[in-house]
PDB file of N, CA and C in Angstrom:
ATOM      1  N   UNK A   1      -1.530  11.812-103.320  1.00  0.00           N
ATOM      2  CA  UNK A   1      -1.499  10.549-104.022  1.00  0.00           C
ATOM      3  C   UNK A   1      -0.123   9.911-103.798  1.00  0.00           C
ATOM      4  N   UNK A   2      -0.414   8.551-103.438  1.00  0.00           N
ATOM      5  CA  UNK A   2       1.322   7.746-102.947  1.00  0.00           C
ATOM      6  C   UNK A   2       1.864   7.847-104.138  1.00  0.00           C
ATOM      7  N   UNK A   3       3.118   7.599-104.383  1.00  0.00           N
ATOM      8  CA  UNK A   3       4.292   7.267-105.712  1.00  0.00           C
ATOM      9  C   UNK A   3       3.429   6.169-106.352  1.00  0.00           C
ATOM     10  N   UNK A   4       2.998   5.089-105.956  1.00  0.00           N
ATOM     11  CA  UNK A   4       3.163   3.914-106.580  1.00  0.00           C
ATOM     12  C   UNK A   4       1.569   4.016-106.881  1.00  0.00           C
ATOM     13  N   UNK A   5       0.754   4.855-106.827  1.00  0.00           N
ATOM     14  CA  UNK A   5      -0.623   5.204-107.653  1.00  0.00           C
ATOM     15  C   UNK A   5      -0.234   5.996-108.850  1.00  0.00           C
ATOM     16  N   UNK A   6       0.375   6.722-108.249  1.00  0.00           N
ATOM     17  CA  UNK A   6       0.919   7.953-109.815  1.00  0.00           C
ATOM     18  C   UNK A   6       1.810   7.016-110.962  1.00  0.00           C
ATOM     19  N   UNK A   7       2.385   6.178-110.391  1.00  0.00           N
ATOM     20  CA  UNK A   7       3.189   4.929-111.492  1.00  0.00           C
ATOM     21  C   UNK A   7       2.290   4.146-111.760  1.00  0.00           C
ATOM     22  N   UNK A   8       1.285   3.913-111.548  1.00  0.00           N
ATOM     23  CA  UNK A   8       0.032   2.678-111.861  1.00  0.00           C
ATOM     24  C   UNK A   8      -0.686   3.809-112.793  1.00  0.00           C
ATOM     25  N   UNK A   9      -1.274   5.065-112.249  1.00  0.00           N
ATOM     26  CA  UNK A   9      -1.920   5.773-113.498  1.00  0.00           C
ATOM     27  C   UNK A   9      -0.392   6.165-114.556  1.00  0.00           C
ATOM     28  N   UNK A  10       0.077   6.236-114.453  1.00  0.00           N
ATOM     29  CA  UNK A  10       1.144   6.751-115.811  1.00  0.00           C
ATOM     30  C   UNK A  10       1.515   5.250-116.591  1.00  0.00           C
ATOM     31  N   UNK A  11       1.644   4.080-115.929  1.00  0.00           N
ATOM     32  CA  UNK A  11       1.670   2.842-117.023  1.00  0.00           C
ATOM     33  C   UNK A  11       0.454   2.744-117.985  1.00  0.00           C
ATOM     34  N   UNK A  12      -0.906   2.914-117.409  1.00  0.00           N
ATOM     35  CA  UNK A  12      -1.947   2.640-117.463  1.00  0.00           C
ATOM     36  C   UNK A  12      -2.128   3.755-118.780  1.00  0.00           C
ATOM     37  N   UNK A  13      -1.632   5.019-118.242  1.00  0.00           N
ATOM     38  CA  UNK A  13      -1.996   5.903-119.485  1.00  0.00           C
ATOM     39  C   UNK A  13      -1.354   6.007-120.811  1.00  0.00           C
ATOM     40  N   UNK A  14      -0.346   5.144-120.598  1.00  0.00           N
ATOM     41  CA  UNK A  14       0.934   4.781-121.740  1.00  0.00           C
ATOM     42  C   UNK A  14       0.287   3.331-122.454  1.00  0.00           C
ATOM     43  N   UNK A  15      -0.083   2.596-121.357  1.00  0.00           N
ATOM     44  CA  UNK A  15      -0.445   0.788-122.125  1.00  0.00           C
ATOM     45  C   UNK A  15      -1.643   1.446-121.752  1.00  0.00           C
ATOM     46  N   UNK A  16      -2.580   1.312-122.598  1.00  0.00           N
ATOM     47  CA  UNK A  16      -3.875   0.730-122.675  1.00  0.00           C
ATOM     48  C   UNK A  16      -4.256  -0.763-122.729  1.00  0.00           C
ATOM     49  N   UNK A  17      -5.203  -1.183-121.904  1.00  0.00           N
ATOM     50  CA  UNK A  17      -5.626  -2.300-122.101  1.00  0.00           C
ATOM     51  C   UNK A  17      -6.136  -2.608-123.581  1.00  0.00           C
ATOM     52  N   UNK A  18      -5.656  -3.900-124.138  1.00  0.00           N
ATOM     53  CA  UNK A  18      -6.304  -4.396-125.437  1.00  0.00           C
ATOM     54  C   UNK A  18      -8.067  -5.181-124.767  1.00  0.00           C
ATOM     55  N   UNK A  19      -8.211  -4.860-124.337  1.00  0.00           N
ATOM     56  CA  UNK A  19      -9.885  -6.018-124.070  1.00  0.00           C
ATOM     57  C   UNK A  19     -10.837  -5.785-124.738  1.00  0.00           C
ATOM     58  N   UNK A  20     -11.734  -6.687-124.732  1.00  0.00           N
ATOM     59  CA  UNK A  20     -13.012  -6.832-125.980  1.00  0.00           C
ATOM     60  C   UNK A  20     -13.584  -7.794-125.151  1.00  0.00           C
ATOM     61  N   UNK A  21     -15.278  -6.843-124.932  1.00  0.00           N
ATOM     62  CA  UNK A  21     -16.194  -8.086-124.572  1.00  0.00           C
ATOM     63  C   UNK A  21     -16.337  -8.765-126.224  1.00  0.00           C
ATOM     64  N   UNK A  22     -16.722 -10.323-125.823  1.00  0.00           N
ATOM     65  CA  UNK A  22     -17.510 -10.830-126.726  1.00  0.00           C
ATOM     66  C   UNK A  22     -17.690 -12.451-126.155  1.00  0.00           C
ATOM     67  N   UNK A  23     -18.221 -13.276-127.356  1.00  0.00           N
ATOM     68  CA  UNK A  23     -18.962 -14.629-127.266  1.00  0.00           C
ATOM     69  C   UNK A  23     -17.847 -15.463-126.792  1.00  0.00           C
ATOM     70  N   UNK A  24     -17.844 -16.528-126.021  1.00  0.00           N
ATOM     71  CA  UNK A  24     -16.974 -17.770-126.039  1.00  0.00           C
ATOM     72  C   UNK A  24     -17.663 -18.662-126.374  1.00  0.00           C
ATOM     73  N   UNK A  25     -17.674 -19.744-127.184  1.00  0.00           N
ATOM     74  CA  UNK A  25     -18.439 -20.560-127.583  1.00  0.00           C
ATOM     75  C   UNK A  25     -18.210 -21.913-126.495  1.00  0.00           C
ATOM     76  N   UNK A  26     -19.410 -22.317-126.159  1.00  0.00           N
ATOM     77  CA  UNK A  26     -19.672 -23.772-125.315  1.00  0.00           C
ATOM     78  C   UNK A  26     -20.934 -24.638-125.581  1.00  0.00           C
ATOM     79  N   UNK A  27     -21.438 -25.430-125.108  1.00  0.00           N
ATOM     80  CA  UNK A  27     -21.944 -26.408-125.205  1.00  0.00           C
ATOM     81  C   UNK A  27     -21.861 -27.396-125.849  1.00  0.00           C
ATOM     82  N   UNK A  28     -23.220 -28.264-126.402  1.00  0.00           N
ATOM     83  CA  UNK A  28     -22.600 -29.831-127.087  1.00  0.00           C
ATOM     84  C   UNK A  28     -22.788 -29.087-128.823  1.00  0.00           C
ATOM     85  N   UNK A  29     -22.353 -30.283-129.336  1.00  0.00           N
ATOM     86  CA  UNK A  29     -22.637 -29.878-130.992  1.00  0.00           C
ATOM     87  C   UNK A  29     -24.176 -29.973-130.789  1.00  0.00           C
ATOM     88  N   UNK A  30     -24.583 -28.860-132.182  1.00  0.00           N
ATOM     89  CA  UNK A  30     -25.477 -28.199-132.527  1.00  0.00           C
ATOM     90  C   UNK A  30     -26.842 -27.681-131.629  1.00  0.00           C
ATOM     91  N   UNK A  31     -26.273 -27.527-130.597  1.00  0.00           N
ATOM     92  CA  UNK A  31     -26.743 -27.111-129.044  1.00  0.00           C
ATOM     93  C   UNK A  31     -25.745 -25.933-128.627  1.00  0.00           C
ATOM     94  N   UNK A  32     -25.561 -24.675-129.036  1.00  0.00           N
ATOM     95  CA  UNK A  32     -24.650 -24.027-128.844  1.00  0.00           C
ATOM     96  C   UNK A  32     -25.031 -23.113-127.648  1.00  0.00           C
ATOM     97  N   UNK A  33     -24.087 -22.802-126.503  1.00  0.00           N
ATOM     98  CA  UNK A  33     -23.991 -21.885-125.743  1.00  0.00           C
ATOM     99  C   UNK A  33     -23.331 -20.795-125.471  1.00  0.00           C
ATOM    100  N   UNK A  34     -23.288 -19.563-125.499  1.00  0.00           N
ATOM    101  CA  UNK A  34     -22.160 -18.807-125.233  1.00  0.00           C
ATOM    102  C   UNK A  34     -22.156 -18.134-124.426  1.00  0.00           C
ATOM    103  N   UNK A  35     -20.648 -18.159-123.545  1.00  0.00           N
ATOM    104  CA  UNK A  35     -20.380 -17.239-122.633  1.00  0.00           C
ATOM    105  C   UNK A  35     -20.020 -15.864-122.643  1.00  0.00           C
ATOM    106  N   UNK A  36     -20.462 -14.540-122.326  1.00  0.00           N
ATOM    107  CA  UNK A  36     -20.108 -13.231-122.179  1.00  0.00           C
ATOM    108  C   UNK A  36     -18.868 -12.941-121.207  1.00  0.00           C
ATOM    109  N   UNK A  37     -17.804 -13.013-121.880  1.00  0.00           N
ATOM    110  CA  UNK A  37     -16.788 -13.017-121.490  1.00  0.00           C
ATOM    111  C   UNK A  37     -15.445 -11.346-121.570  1.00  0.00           C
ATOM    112  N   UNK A  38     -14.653 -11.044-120.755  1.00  0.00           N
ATOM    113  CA  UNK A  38     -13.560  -9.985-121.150  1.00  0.00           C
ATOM    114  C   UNK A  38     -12.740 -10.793-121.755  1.00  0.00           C
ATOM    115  N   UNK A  39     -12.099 -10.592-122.227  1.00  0.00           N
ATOM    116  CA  UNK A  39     -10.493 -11.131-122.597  1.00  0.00           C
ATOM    117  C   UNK A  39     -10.175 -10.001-123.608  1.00  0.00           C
ATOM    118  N   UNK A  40      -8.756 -10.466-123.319  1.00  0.00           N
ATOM    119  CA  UNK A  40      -7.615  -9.964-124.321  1.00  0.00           C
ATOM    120  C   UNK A  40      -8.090  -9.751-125.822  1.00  0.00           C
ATOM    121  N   UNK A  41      -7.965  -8.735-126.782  1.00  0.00           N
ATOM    122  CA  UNK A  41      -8.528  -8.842-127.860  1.00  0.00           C
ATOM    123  C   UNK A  41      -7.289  -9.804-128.647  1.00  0.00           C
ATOM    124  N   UNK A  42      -6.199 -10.338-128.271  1.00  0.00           N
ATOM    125  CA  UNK A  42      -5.319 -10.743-129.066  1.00  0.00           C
ATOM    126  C   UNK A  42      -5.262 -11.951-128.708  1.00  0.00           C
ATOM    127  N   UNK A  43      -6.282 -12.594-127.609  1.00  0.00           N
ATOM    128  CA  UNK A  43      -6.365 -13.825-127.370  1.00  0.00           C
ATOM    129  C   UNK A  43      -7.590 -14.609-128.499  1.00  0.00           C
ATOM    130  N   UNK A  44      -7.398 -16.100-128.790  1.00  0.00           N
ATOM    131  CA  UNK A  44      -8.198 -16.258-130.173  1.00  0.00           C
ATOM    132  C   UNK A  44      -9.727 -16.668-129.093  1.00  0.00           C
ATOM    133  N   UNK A  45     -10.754 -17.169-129.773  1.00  0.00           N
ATOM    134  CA  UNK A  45     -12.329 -16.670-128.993  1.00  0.00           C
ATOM    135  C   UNK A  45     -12.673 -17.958-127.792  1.00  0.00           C
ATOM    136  N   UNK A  46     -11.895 -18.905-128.169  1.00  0.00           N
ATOM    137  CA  UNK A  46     -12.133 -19.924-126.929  1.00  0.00           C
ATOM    138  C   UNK A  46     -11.232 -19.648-126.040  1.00  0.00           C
ATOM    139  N   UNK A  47      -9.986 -18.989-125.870  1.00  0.00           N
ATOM    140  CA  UNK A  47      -8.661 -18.630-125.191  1.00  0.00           C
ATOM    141  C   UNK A  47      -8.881 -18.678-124.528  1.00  0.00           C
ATOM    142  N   UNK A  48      -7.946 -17.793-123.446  1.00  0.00           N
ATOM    143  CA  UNK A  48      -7.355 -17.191-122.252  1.00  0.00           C
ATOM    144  C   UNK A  48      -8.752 -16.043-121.908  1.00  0.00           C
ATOM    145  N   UNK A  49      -9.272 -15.976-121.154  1.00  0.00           N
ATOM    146  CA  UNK A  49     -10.301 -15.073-120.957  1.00  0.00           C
ATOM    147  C   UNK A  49      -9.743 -14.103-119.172  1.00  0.00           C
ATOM    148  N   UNK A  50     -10.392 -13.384-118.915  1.00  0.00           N
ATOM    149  CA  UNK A  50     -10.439 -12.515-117.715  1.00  0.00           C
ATOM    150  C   UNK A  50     -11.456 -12.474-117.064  1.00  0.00           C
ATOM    151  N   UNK A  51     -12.503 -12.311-117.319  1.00  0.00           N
ATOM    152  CA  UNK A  51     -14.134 -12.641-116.069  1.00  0.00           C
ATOM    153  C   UNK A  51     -15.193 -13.091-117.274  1.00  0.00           C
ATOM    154  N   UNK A  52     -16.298 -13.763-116.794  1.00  0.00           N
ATOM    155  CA  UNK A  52     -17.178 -14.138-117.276  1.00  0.00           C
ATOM    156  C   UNK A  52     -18.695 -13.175-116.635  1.00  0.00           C
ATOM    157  N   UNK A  53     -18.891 -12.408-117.572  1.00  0.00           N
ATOM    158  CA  UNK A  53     -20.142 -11.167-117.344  1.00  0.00           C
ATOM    159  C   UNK A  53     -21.277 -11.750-117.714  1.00  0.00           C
ATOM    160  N   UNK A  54     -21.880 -13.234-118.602  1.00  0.00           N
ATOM    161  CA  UNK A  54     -22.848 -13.396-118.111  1.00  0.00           C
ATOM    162  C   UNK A  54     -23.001 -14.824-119.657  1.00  0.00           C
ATOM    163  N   UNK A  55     -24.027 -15.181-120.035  1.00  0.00           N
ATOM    164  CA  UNK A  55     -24.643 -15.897-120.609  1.00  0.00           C
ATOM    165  C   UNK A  55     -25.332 -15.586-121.644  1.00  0.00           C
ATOM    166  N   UNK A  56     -25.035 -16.242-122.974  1.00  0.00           N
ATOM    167  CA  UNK A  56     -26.117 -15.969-124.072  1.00  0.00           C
ATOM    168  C   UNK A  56     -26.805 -17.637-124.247  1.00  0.00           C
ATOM    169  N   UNK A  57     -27.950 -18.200-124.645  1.00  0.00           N
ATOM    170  CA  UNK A  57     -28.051 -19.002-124.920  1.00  0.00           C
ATOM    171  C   UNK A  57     -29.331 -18.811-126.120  1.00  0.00           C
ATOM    172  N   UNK A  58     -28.999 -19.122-127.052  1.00  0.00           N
ATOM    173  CA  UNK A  58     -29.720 -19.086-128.204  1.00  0.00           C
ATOM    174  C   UNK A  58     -31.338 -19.549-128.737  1.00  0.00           C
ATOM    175  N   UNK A  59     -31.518 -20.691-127.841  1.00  0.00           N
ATOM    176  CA  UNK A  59     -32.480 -21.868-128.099  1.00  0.00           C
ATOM    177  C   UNK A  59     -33.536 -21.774-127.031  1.00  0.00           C
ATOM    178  N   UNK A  60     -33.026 -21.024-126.194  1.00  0.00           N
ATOM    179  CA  UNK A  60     -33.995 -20.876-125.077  1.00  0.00           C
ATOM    180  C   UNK A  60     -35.353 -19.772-125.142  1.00  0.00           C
ATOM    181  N   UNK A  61     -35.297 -19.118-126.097  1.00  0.00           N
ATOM    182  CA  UNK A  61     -36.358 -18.137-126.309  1.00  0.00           C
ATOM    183  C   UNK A  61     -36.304 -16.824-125.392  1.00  0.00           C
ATOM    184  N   UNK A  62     -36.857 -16.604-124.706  1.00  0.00           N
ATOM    185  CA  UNK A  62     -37.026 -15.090-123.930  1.00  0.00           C
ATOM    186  C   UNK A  62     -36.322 -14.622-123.094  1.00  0.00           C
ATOM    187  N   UNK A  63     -35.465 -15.523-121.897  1.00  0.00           N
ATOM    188  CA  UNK A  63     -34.878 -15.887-121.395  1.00  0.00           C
ATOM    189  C   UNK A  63     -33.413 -15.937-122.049  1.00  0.00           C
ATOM    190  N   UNK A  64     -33.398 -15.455-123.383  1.00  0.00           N
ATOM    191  CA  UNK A  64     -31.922 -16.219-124.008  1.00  0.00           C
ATOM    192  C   UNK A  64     -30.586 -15.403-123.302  1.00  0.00           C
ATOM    193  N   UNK A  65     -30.731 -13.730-122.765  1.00  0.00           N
ATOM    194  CA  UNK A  65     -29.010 -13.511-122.216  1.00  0.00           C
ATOM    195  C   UNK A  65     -29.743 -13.620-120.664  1.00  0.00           C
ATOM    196  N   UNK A  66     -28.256 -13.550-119.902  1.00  0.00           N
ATOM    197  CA  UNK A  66     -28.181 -13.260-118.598  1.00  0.00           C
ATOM    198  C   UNK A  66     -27.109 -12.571-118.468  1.00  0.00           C
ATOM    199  N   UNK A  67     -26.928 -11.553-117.874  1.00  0.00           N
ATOM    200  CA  UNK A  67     -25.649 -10.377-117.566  1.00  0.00           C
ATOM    201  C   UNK A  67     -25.380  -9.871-116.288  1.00  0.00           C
ATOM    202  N   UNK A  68     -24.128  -9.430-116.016  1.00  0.00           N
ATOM    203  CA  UNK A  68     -23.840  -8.945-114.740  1.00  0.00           C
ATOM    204  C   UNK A  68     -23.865  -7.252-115.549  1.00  0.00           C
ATOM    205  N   UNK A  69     -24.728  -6.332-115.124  1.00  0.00           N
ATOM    206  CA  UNK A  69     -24.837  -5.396-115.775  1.00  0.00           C
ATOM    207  C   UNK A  69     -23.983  -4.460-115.321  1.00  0.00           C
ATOM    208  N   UNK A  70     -23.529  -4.909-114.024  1.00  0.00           N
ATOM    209  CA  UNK A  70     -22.675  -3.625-113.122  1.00  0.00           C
ATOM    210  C   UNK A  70     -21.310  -4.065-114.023  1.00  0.00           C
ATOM    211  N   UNK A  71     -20.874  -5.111-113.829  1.00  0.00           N
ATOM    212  CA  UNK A  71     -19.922  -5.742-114.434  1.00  0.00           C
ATOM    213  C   UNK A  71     -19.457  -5.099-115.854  1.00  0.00           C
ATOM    214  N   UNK A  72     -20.286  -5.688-116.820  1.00  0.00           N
ATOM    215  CA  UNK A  72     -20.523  -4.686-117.605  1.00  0.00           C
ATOM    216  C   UNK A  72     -19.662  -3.315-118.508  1.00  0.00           C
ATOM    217  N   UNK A  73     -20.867  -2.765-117.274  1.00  0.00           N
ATOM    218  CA  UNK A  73     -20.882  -0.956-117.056  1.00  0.00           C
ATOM    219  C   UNK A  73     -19.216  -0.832-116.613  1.00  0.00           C
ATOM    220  N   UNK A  74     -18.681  -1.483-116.069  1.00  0.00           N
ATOM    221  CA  UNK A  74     -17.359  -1.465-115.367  1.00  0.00           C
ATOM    222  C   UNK A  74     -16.327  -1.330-116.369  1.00  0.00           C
ATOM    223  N   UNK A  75     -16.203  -2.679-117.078  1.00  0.00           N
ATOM    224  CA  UNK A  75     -15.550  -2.845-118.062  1.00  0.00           C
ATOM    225  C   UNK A  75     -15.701  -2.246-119.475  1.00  0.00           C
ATOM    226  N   UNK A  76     -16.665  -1.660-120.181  1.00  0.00           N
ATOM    227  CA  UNK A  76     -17.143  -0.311-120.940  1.00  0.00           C
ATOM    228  C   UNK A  76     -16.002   0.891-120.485  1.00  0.00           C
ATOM    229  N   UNK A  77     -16.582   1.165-118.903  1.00  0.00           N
ATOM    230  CA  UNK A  77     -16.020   2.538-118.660  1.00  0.00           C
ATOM    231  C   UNK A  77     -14.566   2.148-119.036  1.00  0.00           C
ATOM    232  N   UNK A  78     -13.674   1.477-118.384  1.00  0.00           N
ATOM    233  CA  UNK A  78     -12.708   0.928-118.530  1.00  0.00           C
ATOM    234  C   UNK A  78     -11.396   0.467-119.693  1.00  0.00           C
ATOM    235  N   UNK A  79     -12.486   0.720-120.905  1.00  0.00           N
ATOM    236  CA  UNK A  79     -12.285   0.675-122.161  1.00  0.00           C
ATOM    237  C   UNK A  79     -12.113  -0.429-123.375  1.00  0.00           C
ATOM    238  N   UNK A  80     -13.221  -1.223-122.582  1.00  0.00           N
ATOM    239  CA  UNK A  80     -13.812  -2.564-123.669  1.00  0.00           C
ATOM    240  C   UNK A  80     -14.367  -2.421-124.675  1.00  0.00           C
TER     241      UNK A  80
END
């Protein structure tokens, strides 16, 4: 393993990432959409975000999420 992997796992094992999937809120008034988003847990819910994993939409019936499931699964393992 190079130096500068063993310093990337030893920051990594000291800082933990703060992240939290959850909702970003969009669309028009009382037409609400939300995006499945990572971000920062210390960022506030419309903020600063990191990837967008997929779609909730409320009004649409059966059809209402869409997800990147690998995505996801990624960010879980990862410690979301």
């Amino acid at each position: 393993m190079s130096p500068v992997t063993q310093r990337l796992i030893a920051t990594l094992e000291c800082n933990p990432m703060a992240v939290a999937i959850r909702l970003r809120r969009a669309g028009r008034k009382k037409a609400p959409m939300y995006r499945i988003v990572v971000a920062d847990s210390r960022a506030p819910r419309d903020g600063k975000f990191i990837e967008v994993i997929g779609q909730y939409t409320p009004r649409t019936g059966e059809q209402a999420v869409s997800l990147k499931v690998d995505r996801a699964n990624y960010w879980l393992d990862n410690g979301a």
